[in-house]
C-alpha atoms as a PDB file:
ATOM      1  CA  UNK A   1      99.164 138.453  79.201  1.00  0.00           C
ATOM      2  CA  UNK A   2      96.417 137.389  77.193  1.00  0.00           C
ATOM      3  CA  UNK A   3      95.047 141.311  76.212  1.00  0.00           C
ATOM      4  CA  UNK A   4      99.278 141.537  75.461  1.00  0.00           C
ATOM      5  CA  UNK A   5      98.941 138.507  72.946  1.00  0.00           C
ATOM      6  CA  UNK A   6      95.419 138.856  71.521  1.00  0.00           C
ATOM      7  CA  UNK A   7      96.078 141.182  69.342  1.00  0.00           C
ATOM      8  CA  UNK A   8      98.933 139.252  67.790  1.00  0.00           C
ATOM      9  CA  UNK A   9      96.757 135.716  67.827  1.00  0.00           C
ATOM     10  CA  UNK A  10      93.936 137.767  65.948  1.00  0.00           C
ATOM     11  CA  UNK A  11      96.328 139.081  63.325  1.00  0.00           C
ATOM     12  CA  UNK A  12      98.036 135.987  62.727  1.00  0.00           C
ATOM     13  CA  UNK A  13      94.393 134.050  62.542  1.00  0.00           C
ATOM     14  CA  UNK A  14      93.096 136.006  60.150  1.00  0.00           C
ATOM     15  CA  UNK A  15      96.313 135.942  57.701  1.00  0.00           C
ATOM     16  CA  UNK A  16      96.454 132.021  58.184  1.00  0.00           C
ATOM     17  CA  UNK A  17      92.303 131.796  57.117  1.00  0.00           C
ATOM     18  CA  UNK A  18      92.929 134.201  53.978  1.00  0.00           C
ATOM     19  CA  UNK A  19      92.057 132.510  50.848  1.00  0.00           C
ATOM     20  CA  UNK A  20      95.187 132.615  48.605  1.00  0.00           C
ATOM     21  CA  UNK A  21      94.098 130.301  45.379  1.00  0.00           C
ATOM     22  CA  UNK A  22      91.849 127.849  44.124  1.00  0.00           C
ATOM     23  CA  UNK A  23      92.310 124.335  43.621  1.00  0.00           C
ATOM     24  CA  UNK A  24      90.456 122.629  40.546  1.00  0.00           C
ATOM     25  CA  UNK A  25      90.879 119.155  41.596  1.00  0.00           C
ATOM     26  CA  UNK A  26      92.237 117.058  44.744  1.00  0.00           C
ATOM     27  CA  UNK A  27      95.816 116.977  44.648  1.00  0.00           C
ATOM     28  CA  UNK A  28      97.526 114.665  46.899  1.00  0.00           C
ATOM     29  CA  UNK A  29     100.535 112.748  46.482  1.00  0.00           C
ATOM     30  CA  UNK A  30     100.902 109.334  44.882  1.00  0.00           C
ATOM     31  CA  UNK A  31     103.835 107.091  43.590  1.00  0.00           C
ATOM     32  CA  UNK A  32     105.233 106.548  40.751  1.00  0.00           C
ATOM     33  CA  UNK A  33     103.735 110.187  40.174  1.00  0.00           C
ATOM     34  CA  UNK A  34     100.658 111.963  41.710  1.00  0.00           C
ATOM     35  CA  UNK A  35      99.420 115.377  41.045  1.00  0.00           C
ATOM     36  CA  UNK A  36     100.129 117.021  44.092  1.00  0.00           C
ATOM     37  CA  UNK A  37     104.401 115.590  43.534  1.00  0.00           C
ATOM     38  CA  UNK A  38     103.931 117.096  39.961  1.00  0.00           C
ATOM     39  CA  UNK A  39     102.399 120.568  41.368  1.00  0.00           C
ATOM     40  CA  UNK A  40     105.755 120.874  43.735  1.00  0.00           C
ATOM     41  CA  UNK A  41     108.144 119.867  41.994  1.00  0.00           C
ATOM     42  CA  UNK A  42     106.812 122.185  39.006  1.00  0.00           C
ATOM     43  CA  UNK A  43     106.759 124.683  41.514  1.00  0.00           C
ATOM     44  CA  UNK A  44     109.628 124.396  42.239  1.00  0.00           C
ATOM     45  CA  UNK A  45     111.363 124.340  38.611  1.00  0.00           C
ATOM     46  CA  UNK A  46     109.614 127.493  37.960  1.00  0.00           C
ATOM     47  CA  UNK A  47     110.509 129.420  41.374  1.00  0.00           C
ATOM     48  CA  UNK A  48     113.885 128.369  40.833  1.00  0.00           C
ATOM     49  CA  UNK A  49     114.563 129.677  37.644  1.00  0.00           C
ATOM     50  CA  UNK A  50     112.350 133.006  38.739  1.00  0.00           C
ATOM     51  CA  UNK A  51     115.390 133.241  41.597  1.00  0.00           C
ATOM     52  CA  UNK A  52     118.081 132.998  38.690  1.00  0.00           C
ATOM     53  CA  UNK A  53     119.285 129.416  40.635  1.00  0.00           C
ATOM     54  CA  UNK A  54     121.607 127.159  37.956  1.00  0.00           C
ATOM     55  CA  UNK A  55     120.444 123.543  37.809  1.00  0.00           C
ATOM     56  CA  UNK A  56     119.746 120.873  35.639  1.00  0.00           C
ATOM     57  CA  UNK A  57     116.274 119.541  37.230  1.00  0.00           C
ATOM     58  CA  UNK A  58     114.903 119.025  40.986  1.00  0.00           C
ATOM     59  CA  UNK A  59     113.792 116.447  43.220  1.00  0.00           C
ATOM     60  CA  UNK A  60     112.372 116.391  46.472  1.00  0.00           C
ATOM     61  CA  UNK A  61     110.913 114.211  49.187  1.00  0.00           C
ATOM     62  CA  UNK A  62     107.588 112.227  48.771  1.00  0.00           C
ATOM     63  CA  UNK A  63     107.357 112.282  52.571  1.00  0.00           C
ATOM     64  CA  UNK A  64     107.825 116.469  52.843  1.00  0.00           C
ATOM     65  CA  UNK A  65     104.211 116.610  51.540  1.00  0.00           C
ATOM     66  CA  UNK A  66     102.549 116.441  54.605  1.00  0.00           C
ATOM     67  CA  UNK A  67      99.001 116.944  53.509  1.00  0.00           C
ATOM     68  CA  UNK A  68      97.329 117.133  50.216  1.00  0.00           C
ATOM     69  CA  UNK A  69      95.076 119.976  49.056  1.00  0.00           C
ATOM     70  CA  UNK A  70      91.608 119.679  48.846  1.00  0.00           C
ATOM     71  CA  UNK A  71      89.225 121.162  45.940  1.00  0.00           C
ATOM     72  CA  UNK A  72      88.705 125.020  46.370  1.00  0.00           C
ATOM     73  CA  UNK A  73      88.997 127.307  48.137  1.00  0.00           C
ATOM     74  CA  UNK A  74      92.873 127.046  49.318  1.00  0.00           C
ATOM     75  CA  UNK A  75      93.503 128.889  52.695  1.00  0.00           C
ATOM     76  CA  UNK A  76      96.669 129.510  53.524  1.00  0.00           C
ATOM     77  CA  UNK A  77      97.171 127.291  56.803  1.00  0.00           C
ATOM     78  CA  UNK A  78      96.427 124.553  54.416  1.00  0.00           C
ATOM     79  CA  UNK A  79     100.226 125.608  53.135  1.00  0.00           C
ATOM     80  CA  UNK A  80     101.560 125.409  56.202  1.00  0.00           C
ATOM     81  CA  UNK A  81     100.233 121.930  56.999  1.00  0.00           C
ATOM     82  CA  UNK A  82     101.113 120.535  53.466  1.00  0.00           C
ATOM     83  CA  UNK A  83     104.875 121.934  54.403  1.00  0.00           C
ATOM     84  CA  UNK A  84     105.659 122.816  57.916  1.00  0.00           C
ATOM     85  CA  UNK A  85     109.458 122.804  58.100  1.00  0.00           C
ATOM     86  CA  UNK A  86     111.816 125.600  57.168  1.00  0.00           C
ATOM     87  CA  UNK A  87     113.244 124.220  54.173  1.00  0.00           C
ATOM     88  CA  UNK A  88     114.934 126.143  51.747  1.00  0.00           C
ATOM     89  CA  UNK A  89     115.965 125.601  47.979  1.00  0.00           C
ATOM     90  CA  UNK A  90     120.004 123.903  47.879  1.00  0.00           C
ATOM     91  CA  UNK A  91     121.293 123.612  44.378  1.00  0.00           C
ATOM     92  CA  UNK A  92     123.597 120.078  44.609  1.00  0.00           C
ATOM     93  CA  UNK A  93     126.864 119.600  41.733  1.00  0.00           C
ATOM     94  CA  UNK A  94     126.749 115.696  41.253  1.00  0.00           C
ATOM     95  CA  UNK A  95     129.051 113.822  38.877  1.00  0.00           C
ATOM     96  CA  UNK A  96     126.990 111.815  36.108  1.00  0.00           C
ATOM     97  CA  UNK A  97     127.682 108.264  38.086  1.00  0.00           C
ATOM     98  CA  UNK A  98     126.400 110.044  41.515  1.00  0.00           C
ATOM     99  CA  UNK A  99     123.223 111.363  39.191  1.00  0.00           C
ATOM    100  CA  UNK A 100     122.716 107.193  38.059  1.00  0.00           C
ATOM    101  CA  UNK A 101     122.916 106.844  42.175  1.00  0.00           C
ATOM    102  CA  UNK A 102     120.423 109.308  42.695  1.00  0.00           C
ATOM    103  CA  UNK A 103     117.881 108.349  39.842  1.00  0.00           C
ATOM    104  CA  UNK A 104     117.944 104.621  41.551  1.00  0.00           C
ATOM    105  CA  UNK A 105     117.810 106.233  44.918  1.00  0.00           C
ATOM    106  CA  UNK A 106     114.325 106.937  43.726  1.00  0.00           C
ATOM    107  CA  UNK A 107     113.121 104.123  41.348  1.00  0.00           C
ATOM    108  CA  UNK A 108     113.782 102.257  44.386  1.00  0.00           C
ATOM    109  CA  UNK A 109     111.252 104.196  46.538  1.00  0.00           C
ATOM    110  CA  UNK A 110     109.207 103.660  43.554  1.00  0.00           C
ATOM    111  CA  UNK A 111     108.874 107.529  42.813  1.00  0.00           C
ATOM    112  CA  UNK A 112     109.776 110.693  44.229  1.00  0.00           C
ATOM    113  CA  UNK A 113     108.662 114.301  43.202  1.00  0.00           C
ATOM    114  CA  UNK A 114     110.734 115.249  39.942  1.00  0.00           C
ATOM    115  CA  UNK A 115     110.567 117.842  37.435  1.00  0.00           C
ATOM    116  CA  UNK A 116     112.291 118.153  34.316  1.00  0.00           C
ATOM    117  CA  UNK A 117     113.333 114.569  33.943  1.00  0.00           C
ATOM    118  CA  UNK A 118     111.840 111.316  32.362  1.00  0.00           C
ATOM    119  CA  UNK A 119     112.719 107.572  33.406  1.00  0.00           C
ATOM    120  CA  UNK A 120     111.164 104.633  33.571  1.00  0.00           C
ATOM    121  CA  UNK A 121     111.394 102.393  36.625  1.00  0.00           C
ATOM    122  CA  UNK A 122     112.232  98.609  36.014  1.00  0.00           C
ATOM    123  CA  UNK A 123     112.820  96.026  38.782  1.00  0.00           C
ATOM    124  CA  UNK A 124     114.180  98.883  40.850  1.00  0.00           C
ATOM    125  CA  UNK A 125     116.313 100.644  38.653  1.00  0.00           C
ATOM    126  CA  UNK A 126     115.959 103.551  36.719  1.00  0.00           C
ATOM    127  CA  UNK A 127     116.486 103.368  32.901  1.00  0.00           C
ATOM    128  CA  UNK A 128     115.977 105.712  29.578  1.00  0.00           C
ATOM    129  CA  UNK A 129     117.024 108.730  32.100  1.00  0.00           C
ATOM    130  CA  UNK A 130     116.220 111.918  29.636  1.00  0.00           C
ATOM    131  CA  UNK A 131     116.866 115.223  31.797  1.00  0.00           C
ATOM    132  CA  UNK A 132     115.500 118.208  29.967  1.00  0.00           C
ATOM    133  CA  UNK A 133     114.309 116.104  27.120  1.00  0.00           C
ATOM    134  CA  UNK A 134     118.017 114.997  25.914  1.00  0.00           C
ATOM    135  CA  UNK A 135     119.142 112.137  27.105  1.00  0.00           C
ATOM    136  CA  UNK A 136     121.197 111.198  30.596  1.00  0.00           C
ATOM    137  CA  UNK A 137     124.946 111.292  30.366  1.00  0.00           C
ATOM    138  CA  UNK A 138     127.050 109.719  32.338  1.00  0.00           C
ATOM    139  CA  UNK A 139     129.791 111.540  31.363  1.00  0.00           C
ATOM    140  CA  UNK A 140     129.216 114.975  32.881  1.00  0.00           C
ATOM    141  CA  UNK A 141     128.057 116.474  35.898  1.00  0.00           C
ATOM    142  CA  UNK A 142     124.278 118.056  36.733  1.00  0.00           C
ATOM    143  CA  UNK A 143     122.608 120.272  39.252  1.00  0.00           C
ATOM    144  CA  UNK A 144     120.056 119.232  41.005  1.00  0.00           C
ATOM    145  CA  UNK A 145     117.552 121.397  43.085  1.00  0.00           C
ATOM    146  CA  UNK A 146     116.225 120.151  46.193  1.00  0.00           C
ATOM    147  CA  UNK A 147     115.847 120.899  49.419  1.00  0.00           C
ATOM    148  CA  UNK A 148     118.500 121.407  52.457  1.00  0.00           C
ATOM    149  CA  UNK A 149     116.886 118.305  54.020  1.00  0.00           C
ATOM    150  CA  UNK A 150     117.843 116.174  51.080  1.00  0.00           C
ATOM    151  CA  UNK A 151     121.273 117.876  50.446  1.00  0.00           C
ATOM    152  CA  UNK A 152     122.228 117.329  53.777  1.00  0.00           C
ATOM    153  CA  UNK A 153     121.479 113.344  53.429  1.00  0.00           C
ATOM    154  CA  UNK A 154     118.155 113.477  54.882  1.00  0.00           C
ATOM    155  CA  UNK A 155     115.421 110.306  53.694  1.00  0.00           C
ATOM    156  CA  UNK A 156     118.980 108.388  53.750  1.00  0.00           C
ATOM    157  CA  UNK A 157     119.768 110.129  50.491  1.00  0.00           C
ATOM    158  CA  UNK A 158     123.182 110.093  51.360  1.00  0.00           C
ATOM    159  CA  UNK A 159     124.834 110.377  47.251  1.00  0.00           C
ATOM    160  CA  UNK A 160     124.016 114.288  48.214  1.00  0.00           C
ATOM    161  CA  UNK A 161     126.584 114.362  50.934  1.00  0.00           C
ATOM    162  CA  UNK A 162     129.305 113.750  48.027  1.00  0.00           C
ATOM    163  CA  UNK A 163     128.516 116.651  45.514  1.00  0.00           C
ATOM    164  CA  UNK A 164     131.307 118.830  43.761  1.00  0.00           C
ATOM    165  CA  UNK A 165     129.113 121.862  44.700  1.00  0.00           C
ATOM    166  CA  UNK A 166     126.805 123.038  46.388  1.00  0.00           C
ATOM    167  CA  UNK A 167     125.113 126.515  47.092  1.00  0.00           C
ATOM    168  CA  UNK A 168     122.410 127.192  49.602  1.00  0.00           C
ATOM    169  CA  UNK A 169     119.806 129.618  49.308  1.00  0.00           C
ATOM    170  CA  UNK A 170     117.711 131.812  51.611  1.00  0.00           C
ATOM    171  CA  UNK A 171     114.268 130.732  49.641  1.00  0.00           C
ATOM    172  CA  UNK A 172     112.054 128.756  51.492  1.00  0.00           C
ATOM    173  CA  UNK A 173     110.212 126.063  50.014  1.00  0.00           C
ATOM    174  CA  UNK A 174     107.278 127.231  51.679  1.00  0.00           C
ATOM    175  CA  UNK A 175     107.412 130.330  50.491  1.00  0.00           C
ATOM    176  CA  UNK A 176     108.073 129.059  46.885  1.00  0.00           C
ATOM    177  CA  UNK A 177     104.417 127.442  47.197  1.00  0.00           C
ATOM    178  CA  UNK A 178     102.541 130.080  48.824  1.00  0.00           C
ATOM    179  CA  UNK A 179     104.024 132.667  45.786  1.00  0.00           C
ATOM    180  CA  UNK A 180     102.801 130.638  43.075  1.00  0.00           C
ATOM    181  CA  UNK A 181      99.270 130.073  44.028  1.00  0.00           C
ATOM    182  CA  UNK A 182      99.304 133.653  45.200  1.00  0.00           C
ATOM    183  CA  UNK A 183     100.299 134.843  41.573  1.00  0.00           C
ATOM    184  CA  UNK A 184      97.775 132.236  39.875  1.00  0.00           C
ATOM    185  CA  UNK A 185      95.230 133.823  41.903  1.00  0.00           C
ATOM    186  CA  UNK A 186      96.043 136.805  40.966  1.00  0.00           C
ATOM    187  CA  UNK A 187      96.244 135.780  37.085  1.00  0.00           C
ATOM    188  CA  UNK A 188      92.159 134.604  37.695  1.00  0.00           C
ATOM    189  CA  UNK A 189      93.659 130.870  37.088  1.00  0.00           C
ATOM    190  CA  UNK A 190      93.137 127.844  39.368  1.00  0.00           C
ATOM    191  CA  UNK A 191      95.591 125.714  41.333  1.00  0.00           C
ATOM    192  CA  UNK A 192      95.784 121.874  38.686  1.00  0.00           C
ATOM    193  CA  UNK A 193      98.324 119.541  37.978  1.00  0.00           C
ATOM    194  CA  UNK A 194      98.496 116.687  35.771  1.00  0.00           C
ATOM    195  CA  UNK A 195     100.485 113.285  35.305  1.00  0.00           C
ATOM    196  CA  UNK A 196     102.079 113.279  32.370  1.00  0.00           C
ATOM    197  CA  UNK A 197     104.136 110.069  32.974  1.00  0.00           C
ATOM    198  CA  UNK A 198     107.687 111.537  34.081  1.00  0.00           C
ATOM    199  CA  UNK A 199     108.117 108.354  35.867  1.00  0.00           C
ATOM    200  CA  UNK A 200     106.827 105.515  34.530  1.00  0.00           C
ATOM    201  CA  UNK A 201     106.910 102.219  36.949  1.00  0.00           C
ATOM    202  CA  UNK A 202     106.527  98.488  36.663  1.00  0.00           C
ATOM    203  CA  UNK A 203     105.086  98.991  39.883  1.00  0.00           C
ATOM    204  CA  UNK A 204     102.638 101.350  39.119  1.00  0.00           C
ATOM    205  CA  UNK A 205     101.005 101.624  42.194  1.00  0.00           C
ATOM    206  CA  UNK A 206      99.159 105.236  41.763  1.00  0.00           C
ATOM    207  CA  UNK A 207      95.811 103.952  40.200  1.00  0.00           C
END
């Protein structure tokens, strides 16, 4: 059994210790923003577009990063520790009073990773929504981009559950990460982030 397997353990070993990208700085994940929520969610944004997905802006799960990402070198286990479960891109329909849900959902776990949105957290709530630089509407619907985890109700997100729409795709997460820094590397650039104060909190509790 174990001359059968070898072979297999030795392939998979050396594709998991391949060096895929390199990260300038620590990222790791903080609230009300951190670099390493910035770098997915971005990620995100830009992977979702590159798969011709419709939405509005994305959001994710604070908890789903499971391990930050260390200066240099970036091997690609260290993916597959930062995001271990299969968990693919879901495009959600919500009506503009779900969307005012969803945006307190998160001011009142003080920050969640967001991109292409704005808002400023004030005794829980979020206010002076602006999603793709124009401001929130209550009036109309958005898409959001998350994950299936979150669209199913997962991280007791439950205003998900009642979207107009929804479309799931085949696009892991995972992968999502592991073709960015991939292309980056390729491009001679290195893995960064920044905070560029998306969410702004009176309970800033990142410094």
């Amino acid at each position: 059994m174990q001359a059968l397997y070898q072979p297999y353990k030795l392939s998979i070993d050396s594709q998991m210790n391949t060096v895929i990208g390199v990260a300038a700085v620590n990222l790791e994940r903080k609230r009300p923003e951190g670099l390493l929520n910035n770098l997915v969610a971005d990620i995100m944004y830009q992977e979702g577009k590159r798969k011709n997905l419709t939405f509005d802006f994305v959001h994710t799960n604070f908890f789903g990063l499971r391990n930050s990402i260390a200066a240099g070198p970036i091997k690609a286990f260290k993916i597959y520790e930062l995001m271990p479960f299969e968990n693919y891109f879901v495009t959600v329909t919500l009506k503009g009073t779900d969307v005012q849900e969803l945006f307190n959902y998160i001011a009142a776990l003080n920050g969640d990773p967001v991109s292409g949105v704005r808002f400023k957290i004030k005794d829980g709530k979020a206010v002076d929504i602006q999603i793709n630089g124009s401001a929130f509407d209550p009036s109309r619907d958005y898409t959001v981009l998350t994950i299936d985890y979150m669209a199913n109700g997962g991280d007791k997100a439950e205003v998900y559950t009642r979207g107009i729409k929804r479309f799931d795709s085949t696009y892991r997460l995972r992968d999502a990460i592991l073709a960015y820094i991939k292309q980056q590397q390729a491009q001679g650039k290195t893995i960064t982030s920044a905070l560029d104060n998306r969410i702004q909190s009176d309970n800033d509790t990142s410094k």
